[in-house]
PDB file of N, CA and C in Angstrom:
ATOM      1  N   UNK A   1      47.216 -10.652 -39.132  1.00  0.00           N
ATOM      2  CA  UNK A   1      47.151 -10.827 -37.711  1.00  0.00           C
ATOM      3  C   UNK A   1      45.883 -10.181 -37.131  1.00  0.00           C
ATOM      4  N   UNK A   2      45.362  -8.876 -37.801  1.00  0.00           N
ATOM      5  CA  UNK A   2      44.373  -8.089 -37.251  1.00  0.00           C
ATOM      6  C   UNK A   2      42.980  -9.288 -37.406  1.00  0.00           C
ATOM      7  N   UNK A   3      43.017  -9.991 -38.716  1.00  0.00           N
ATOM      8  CA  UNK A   3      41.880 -10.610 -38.865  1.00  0.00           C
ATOM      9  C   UNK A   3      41.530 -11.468 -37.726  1.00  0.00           C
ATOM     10  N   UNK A   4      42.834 -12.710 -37.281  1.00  0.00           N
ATOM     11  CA  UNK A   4      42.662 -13.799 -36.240  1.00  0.00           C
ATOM     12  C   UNK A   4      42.411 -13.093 -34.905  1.00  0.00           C
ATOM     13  N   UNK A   5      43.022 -11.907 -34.198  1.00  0.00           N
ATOM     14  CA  UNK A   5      42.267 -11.415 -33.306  1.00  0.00           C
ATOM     15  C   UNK A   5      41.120 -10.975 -32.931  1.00  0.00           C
ATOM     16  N   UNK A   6      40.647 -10.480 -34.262  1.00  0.00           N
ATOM     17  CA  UNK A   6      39.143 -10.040 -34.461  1.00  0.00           C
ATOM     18  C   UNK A   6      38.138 -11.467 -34.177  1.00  0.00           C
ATOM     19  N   UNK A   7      38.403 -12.320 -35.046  1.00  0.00           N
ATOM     20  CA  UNK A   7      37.808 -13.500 -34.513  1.00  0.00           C
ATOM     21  C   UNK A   7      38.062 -14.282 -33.565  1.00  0.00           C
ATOM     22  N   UNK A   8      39.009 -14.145 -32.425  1.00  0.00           N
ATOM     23  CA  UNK A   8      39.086 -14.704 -31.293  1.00  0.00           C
ATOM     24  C   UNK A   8      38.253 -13.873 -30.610  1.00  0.00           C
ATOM     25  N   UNK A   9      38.560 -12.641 -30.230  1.00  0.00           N
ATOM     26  CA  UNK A   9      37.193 -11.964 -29.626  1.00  0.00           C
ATOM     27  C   UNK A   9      36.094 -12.237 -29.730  1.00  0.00           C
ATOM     28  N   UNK A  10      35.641 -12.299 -31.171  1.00  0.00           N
ATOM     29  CA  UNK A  10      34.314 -12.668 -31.484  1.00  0.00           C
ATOM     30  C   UNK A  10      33.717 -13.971 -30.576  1.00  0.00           C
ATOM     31  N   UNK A  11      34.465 -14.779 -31.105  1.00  0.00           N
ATOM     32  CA  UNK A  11      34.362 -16.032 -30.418  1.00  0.00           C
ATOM     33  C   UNK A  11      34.662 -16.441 -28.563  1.00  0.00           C
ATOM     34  N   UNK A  12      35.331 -15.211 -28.195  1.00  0.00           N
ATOM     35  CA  UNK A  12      35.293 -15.497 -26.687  1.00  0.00           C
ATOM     36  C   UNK A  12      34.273 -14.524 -26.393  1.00  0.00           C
ATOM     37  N   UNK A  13      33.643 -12.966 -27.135  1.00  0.00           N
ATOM     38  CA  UNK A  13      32.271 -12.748 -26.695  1.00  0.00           C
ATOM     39  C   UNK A  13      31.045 -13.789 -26.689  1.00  0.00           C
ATOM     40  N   UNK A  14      30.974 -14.073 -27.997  1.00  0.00           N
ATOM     41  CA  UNK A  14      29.769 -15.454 -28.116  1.00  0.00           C
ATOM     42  C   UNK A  14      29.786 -16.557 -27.125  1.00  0.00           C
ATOM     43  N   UNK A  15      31.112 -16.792 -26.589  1.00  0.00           N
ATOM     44  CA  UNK A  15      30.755 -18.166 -25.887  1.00  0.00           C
ATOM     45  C   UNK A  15      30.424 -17.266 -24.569  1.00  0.00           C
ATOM     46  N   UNK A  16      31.051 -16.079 -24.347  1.00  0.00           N
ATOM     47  CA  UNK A  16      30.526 -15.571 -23.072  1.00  0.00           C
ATOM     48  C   UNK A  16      29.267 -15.267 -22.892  1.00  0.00           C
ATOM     49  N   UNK A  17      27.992 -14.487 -23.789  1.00  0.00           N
ATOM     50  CA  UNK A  17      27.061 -14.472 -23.935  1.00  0.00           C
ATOM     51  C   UNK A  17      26.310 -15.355 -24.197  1.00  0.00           C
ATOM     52  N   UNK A  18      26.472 -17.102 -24.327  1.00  0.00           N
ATOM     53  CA  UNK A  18      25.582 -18.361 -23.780  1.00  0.00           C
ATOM     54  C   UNK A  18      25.710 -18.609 -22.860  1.00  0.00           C
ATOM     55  N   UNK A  19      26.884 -18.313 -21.953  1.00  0.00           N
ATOM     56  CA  UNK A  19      27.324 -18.761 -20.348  1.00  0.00           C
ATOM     57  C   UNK A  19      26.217 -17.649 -19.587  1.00  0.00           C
ATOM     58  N   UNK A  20      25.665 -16.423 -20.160  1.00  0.00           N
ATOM     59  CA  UNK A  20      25.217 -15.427 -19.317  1.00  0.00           C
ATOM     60  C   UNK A  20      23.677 -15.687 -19.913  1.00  0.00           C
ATOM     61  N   UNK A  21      23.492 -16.052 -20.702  1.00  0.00           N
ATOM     62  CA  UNK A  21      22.212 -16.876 -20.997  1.00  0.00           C
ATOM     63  C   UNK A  21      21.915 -17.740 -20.450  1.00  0.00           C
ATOM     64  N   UNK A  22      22.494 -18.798 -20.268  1.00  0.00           N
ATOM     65  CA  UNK A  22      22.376 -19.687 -19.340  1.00  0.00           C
ATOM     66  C   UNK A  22      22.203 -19.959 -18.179  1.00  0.00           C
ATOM     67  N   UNK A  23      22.633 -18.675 -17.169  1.00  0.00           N
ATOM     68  CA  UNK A  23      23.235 -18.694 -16.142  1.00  0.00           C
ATOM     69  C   UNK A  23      21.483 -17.497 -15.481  1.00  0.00           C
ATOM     70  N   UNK A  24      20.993 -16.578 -16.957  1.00  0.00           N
ATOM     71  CA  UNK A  24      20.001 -16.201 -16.774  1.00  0.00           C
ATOM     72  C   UNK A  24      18.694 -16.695 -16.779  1.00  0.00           C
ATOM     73  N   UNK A  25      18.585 -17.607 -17.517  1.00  0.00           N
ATOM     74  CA  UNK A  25      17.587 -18.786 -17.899  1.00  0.00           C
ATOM     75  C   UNK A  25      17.688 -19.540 -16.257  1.00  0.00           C
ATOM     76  N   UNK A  26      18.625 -20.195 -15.853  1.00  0.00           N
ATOM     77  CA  UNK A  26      18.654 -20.689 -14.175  1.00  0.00           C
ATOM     78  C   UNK A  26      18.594 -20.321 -13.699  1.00  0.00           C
ATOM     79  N   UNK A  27      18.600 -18.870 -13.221  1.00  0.00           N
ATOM     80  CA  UNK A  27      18.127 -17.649 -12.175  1.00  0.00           C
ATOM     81  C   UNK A  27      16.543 -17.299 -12.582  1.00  0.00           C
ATOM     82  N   UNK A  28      15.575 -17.358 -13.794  1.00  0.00           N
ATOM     83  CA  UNK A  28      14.914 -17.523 -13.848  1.00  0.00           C
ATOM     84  C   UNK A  28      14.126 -18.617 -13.311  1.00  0.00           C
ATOM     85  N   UNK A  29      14.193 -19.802 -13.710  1.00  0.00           N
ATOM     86  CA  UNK A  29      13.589 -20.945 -13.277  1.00  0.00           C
ATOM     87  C   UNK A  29      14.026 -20.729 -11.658  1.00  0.00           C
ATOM     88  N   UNK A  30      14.655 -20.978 -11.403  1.00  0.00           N
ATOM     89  CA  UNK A  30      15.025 -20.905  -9.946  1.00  0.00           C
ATOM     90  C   UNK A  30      13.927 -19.933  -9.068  1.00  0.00           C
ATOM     91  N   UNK A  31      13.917 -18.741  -9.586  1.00  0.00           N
ATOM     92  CA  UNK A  31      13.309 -17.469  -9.231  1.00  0.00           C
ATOM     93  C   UNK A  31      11.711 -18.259  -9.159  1.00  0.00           C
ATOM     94  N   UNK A  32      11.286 -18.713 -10.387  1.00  0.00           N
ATOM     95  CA  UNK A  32       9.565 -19.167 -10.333  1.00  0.00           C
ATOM     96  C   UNK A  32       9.526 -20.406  -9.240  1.00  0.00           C
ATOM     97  N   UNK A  33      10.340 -21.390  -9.169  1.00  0.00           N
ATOM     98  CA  UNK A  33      10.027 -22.565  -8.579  1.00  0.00           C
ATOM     99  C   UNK A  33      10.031 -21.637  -6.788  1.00  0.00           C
ATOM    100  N   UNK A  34      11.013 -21.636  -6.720  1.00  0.00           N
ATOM    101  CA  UNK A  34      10.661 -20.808  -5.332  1.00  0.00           C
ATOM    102  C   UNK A  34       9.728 -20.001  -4.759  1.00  0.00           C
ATOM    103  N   UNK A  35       9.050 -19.120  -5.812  1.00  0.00           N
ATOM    104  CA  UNK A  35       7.825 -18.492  -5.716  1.00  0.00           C
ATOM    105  C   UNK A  35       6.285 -19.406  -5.569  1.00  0.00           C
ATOM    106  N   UNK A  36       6.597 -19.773  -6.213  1.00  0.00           N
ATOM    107  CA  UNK A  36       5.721 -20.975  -6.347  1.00  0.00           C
ATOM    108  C   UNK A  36       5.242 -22.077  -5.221  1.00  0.00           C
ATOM    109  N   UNK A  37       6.124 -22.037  -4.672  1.00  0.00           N
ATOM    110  CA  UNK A  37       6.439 -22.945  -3.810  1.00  0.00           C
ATOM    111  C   UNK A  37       5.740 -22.286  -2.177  1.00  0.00           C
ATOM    112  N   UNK A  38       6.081 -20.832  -2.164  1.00  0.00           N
ATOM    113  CA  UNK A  38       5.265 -20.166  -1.007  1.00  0.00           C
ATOM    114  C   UNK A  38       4.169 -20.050  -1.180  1.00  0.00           C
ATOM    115  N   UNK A  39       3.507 -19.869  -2.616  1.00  0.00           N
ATOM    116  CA  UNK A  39       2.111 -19.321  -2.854  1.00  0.00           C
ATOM    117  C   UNK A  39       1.307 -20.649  -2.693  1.00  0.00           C
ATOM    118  N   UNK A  40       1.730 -21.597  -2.545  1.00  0.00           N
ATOM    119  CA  UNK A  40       0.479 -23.115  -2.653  1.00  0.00           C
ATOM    120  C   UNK A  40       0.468 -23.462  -1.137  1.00  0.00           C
ATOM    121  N   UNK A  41       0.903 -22.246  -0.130  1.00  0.00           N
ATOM    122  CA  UNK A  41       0.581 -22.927   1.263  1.00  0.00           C
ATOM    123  C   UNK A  41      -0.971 -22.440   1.513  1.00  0.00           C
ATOM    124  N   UNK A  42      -2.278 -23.359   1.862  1.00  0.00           N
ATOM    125  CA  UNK A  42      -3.070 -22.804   2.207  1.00  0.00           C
ATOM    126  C   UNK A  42      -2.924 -22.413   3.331  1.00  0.00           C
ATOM    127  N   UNK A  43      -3.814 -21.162   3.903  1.00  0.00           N
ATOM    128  CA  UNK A  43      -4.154 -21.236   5.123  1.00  0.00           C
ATOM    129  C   UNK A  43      -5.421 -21.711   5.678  1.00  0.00           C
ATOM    130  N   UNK A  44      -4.390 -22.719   6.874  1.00  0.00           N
ATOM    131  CA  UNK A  44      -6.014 -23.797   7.308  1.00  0.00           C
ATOM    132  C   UNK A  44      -6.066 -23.574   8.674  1.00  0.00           C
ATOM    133  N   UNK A  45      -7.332 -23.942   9.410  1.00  0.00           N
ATOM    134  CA  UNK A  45      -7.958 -23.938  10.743  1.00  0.00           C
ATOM    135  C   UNK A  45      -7.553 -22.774  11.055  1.00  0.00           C
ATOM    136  N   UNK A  46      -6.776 -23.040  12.721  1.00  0.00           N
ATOM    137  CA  UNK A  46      -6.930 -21.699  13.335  1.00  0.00           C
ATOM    138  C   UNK A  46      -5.856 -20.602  12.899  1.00  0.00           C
ATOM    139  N   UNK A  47      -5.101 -20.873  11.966  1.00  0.00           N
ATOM    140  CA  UNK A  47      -4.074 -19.939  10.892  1.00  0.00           C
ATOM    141  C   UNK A  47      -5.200 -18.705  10.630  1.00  0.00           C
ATOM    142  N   UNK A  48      -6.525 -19.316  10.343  1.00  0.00           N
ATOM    143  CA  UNK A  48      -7.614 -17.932   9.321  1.00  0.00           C
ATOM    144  C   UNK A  48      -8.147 -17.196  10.499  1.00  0.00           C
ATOM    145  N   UNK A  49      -7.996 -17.746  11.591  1.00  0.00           N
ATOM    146  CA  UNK A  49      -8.533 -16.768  12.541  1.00  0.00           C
ATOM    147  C   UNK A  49      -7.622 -16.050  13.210  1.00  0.00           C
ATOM    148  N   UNK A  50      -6.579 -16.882  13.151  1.00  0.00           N
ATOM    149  CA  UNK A  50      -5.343 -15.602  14.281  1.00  0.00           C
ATOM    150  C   UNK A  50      -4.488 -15.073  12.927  1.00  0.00           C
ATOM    151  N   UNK A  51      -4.933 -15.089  11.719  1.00  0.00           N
ATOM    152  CA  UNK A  51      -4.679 -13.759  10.500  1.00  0.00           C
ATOM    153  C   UNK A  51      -4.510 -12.090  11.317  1.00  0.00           C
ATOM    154  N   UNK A  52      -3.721 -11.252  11.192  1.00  0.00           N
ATOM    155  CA  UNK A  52      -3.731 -10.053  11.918  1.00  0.00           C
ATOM    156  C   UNK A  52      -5.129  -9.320  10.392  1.00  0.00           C
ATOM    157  N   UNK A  53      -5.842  -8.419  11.093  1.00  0.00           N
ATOM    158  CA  UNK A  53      -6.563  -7.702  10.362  1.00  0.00           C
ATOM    159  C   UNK A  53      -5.763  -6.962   9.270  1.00  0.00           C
ATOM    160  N   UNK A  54      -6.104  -6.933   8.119  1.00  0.00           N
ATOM    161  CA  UNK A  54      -5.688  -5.204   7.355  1.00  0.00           C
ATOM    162  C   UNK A  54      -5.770  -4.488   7.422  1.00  0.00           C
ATOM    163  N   UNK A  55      -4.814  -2.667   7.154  1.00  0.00           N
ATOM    164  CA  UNK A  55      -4.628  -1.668   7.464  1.00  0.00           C
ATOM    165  C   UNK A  55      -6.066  -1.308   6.964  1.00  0.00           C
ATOM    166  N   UNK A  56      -7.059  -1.592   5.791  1.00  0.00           N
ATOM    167  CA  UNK A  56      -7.564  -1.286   5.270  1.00  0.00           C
ATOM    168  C   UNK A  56      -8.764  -2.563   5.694  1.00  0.00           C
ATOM    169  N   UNK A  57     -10.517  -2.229   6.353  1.00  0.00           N
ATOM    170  CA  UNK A  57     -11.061  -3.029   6.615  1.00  0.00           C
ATOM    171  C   UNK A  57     -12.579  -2.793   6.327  1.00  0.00           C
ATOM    172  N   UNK A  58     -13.053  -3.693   5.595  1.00  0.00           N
ATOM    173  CA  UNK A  58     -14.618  -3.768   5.298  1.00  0.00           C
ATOM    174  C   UNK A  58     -15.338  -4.747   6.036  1.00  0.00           C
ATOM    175  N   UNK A  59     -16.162  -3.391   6.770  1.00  0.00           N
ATOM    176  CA  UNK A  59     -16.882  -3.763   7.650  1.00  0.00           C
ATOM    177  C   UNK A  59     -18.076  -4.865   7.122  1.00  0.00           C
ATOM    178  N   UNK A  60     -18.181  -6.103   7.676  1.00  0.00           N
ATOM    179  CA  UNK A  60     -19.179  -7.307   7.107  1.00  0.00           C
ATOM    180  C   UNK A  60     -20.782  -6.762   7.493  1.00  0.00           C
ATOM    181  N   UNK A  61     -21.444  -8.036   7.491  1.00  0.00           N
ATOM    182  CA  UNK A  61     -22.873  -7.899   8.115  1.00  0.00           C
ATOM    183  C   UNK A  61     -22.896  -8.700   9.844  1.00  0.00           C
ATOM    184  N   UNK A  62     -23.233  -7.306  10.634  1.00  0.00           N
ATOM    185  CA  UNK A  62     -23.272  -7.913  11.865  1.00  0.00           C
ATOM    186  C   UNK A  62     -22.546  -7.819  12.564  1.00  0.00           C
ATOM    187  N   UNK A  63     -21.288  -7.117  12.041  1.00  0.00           N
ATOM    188  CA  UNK A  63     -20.482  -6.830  13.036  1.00  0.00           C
ATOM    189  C   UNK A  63     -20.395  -5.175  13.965  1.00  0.00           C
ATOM    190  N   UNK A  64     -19.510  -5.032  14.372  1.00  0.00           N
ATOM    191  CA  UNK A  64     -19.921  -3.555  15.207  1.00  0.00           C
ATOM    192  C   UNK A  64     -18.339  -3.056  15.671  1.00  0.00           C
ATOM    193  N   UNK A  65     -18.270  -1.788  16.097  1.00  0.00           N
ATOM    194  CA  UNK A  65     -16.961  -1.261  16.197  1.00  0.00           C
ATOM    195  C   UNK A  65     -16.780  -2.233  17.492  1.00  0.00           C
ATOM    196  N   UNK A  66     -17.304  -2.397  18.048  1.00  0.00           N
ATOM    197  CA  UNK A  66     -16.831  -3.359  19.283  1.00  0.00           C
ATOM    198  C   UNK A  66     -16.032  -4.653  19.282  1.00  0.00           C
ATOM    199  N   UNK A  67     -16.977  -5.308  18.324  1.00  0.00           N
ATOM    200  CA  UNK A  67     -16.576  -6.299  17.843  1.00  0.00           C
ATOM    201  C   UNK A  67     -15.079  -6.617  16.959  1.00  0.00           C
ATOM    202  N   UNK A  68     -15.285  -5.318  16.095  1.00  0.00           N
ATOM    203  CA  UNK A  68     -13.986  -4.994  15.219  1.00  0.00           C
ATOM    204  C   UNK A  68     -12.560  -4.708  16.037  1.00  0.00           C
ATOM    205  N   UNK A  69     -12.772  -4.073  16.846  1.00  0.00           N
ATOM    206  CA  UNK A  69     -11.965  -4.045  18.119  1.00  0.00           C
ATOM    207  C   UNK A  69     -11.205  -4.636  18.689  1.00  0.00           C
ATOM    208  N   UNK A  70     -11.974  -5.688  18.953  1.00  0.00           N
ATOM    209  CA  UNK A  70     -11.551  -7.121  19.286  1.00  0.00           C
ATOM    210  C   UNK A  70     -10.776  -7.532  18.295  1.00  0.00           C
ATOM    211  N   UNK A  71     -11.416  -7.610  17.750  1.00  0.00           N
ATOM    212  CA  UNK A  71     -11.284  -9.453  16.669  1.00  0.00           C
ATOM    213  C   UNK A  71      -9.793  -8.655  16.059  1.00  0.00           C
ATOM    214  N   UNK A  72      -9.773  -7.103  15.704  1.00  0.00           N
ATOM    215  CA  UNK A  72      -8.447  -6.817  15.260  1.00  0.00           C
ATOM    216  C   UNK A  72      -7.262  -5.673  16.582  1.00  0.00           C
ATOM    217  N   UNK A  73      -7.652  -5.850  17.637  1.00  0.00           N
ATOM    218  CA  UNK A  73      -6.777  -5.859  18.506  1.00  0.00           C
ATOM    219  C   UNK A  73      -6.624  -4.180  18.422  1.00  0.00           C
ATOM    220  N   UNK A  74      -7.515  -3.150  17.947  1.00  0.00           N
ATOM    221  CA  UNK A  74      -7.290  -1.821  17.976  1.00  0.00           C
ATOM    222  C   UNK A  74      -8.658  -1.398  18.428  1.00  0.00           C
ATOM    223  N   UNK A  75      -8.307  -0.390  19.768  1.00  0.00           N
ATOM    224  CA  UNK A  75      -9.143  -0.096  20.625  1.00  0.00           C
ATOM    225  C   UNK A  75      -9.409   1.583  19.762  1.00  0.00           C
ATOM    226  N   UNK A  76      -8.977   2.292  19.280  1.00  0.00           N
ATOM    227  CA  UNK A  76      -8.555   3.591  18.571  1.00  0.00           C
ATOM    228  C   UNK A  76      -9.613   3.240  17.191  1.00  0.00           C
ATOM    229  N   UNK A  77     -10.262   2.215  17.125  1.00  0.00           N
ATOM    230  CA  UNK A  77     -11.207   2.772  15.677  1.00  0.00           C
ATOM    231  C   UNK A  77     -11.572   4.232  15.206  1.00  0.00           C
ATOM    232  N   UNK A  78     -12.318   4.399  16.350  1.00  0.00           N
ATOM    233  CA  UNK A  78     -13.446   5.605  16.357  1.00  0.00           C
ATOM    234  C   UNK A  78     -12.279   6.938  15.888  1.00  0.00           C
ATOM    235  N   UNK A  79     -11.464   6.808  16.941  1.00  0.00           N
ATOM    236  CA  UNK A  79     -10.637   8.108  17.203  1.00  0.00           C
ATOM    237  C   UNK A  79      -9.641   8.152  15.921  1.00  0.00           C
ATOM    238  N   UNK A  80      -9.466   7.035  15.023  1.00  0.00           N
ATOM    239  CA  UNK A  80      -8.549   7.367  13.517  1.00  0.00           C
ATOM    240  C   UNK A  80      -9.680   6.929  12.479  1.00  0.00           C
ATOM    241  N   UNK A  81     -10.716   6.973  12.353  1.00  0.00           N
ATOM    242  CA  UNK A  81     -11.180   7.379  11.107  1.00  0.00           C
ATOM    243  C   UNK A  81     -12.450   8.234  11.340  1.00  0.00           C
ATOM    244  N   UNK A  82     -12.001  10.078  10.847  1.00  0.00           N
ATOM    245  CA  UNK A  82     -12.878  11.171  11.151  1.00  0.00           C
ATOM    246  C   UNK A  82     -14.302  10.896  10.510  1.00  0.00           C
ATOM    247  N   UNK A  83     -14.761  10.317   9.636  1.00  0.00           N
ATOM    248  CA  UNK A  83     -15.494   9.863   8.534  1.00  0.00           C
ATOM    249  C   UNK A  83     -16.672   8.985   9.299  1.00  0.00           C
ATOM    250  N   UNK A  84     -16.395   8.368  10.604  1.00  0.00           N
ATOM    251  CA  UNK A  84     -17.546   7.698  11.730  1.00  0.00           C
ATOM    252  C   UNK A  84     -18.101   8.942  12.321  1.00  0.00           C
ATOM    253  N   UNK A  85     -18.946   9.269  12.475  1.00  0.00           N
ATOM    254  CA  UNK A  85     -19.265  10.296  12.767  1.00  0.00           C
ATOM    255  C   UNK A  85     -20.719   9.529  14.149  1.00  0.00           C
ATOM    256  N   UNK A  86     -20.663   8.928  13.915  1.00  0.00           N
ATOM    257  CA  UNK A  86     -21.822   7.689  15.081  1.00  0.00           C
ATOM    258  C   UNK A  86     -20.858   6.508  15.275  1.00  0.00           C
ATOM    259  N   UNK A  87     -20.531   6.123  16.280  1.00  0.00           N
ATOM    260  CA  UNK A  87     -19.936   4.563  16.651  1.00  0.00           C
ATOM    261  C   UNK A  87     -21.105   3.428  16.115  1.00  0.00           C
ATOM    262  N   UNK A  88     -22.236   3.927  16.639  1.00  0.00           N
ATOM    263  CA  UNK A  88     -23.491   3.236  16.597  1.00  0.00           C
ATOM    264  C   UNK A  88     -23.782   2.836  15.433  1.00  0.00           C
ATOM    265  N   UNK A  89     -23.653   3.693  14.241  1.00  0.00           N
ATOM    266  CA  UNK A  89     -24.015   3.814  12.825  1.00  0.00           C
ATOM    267  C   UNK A  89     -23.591   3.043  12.142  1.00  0.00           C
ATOM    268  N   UNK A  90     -22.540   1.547  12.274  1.00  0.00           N
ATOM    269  CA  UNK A  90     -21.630   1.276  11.329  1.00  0.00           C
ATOM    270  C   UNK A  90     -22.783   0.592  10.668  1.00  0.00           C
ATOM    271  N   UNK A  91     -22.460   0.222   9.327  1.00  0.00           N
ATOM    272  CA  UNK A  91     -23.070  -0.738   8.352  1.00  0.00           C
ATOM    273  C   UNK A  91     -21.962  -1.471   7.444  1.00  0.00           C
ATOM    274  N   UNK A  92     -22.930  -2.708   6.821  1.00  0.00           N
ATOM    275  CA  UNK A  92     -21.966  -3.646   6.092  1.00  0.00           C
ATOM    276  C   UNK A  92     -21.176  -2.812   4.542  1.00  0.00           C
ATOM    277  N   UNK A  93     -20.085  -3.228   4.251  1.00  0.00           N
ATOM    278  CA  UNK A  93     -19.382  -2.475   3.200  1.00  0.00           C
ATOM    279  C   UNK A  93     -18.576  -0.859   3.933  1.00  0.00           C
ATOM    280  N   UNK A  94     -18.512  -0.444   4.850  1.00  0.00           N
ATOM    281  CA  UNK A  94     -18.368   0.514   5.470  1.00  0.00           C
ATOM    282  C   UNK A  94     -16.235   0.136   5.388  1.00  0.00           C
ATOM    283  N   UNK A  95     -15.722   1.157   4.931  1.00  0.00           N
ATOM    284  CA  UNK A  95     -14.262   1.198   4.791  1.00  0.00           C
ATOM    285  C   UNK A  95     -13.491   1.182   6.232  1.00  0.00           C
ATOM    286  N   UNK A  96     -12.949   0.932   6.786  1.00  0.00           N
ATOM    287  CA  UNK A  96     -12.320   1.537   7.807  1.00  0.00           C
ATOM    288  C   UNK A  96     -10.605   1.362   8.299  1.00  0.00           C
ATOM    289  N   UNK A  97      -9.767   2.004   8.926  1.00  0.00           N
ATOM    290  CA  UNK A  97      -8.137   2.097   9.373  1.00  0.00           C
ATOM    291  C   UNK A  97      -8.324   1.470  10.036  1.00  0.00           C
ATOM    292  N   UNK A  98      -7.624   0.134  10.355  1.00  0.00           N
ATOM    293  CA  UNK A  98      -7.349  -0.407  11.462  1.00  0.00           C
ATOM    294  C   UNK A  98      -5.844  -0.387  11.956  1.00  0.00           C
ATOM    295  N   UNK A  99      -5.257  -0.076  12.963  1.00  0.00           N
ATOM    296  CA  UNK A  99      -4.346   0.233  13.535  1.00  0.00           C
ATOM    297  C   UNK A  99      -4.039  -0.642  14.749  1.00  0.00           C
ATOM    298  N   UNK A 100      -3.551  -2.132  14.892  1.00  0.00           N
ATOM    299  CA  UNK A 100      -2.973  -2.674  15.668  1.00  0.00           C
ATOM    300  C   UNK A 100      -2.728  -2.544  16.859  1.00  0.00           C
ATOM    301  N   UNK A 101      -3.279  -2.525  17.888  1.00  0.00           N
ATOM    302  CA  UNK A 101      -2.014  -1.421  19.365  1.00  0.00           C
ATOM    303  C   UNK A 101      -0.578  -2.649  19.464  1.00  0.00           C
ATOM    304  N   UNK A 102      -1.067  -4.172  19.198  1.00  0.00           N
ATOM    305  CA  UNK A 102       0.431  -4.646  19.429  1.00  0.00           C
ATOM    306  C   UNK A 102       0.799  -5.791  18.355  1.00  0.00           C
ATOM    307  N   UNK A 103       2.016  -5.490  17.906  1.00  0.00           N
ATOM    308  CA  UNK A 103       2.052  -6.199  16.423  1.00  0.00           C
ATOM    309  C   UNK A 103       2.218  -7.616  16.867  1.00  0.00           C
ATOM    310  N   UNK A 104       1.570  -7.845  15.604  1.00  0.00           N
ATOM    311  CA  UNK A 104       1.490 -10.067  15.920  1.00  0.00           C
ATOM    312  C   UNK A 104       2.566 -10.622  15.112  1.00  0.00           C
ATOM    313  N   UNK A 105       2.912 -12.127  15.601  1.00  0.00           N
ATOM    314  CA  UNK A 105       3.401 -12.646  14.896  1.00  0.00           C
ATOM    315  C   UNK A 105       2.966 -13.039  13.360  1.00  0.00           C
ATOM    316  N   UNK A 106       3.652 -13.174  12.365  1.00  0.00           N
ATOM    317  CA  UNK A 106       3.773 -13.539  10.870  1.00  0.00           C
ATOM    318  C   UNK A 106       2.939 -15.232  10.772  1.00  0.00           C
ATOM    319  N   UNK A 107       2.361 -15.762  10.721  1.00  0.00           N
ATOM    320  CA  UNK A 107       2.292 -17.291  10.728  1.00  0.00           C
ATOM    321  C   UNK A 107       2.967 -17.594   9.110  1.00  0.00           C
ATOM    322  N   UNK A 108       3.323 -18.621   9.458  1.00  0.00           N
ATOM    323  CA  UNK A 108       3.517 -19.306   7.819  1.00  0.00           C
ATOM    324  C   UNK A 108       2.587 -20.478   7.329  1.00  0.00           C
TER     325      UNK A 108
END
């Protein structure tokens, strides 16, 4: 009797461990197609310009804290990064915090 129980177990672990294979394999695929699926939206026209700036911002060629200001909606440049030591001084490649004063919408 000990033997046939031993192999019913066996056999209801095994079939349980293809059902959880299976069931992991479709939570996989599932998982990529969905991913996938957000990452191929470009962003086009005026989506690239009303982009909110990054916390983290490199200053281009030609632009100016004024400008930066603007275009990313934080009047506080100067006053959160100690490291400007001239407003006047900025140059291209120059790191800087940008800090939002009012949060934007997400576009998709």
């Amino acid at each position: 009797m000990g033997y046939k129980t031993r192999r019913t177990s066996i056999a209801i672990a095994d079939a349980a461990s293809w059902y959880c294979a299976i069931v992991l394999i479709a939570l996989i695929l599932l998982g990529s197609i969905r991913a996938n699926s957000f990452m191929d939206e470009p962003v086009k026209g005026s989506q690239l310009s009303q982009r909110p700036c990054d916390e983290i911002y490199v200053v281009g060629e030609g632009e100016t804290l004024n400008t930066i200001s603007e275009k990313c909606d934080d009047p506080y440049i100067v006053e959160q990064n100690p490291h400007i030591h001239d407003p006047d001084d900025v140059f291209p490649g120059l790191v800087i915090k940008i800090t939002p004063s009012k949060p934007r919408k997400l576009l998709r």
